[in-house]
Protein backbone atom coordinates (compact mmCIF):
# COMPACT_ATOMS: atom_id res chain seq x y z
CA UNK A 1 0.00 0.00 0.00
CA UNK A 2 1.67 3.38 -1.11
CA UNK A 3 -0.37 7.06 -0.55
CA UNK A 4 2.30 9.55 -2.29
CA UNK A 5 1.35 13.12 -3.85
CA UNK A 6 0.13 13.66 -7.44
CA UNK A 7 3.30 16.41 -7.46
CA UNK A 8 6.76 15.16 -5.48
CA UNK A 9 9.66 17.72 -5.58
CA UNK A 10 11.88 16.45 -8.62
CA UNK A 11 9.32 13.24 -9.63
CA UNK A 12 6.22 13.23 -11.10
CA UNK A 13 3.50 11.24 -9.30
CA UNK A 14 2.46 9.89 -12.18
CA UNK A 15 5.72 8.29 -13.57
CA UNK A 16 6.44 7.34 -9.97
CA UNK A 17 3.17 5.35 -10.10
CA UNK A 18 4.68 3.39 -13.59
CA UNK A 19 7.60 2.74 -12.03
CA UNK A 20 6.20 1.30 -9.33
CA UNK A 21 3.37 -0.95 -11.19
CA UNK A 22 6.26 -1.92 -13.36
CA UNK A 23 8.22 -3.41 -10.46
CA UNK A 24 5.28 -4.40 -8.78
CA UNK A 25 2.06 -4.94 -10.43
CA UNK A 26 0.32 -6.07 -7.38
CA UNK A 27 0.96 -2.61 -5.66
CA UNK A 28 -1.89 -0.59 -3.83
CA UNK A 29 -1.33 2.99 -4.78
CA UNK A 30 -3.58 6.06 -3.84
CA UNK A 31 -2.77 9.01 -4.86
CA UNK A 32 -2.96 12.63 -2.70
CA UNK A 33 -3.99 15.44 -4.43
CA UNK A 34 -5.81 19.30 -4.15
CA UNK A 35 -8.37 20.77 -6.80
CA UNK A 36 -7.25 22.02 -9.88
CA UNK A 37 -5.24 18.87 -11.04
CA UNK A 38 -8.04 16.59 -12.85
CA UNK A 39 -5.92 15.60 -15.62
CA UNK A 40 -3.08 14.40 -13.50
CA UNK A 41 -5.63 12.53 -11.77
CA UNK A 42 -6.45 10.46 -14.17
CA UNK A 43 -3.16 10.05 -16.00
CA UNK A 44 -2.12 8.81 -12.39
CA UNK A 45 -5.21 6.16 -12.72
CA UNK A 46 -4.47 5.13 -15.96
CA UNK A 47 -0.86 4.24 -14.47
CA UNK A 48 -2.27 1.79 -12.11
CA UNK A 49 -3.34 3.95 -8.77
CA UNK A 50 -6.15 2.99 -7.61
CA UNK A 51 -7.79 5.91 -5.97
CA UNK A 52 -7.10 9.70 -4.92
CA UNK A 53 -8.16 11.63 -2.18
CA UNK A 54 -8.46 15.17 -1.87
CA UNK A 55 -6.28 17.43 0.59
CA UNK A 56 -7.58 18.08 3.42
CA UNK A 57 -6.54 14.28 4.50
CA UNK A 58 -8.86 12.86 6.72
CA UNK A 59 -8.59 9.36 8.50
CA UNK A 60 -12.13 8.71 7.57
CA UNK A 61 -11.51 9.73 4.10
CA UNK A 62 -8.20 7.52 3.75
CA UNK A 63 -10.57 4.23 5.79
CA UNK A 64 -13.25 4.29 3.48
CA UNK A 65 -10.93 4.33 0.26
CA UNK A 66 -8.76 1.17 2.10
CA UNK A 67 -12.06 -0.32 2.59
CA UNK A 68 -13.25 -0.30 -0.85
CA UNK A 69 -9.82 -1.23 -2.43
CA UNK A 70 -9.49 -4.16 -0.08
CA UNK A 71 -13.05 -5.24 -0.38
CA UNK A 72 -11.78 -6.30 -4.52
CA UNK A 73 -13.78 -3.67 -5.92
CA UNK A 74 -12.70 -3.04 -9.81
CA UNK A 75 -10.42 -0.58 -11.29
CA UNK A 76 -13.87 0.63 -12.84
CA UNK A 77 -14.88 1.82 -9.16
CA UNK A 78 -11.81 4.10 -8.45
CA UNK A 79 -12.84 6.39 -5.96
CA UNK A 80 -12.49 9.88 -5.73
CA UNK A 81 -12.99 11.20 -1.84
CA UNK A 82 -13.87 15.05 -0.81
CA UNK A 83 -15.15 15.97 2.06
């Protein structure tokens, strides 16, 4: 299970996220993220995270995405969080 921001000082979140499904296709990735960045988004899905969550973090906000990527729901049902 990885949570990393869409936007990491000298990486991009979303080639981070290739990298990593590329050494590890069986990794959980979510990725962090504020308004204003749709398209990375869902670049970063289409590289294998499985979710994103809006900033402000919340714990329920990070439990309810763990609970619906451990309960084998399908890439279809990536789940966007904001609360």
């Amino acid at each position: 299970m990885i949570t990393m921001d869409i936007t990491i000082q000298g990486l991009d979140g979303i080639y981070a996220t290739q990298s990593i499904m590329e050494y590890d296709s069986g990794s959980k990735i979510i990725m962090i993220t504020s308004r204003g960045q749709e398209d990375m988004v869902v670049d970063s899905i289409k590289a294998g995270a499985l979710g994103y969550i809006l900033k402000p973090i919340t714990t329920d906000k990070v439990l309810q995405l763990l609970d619906k990527i451990f309960s084998n729901k399908t890439k279809d049902d990536e789940e966007f969080l904001d609360d």
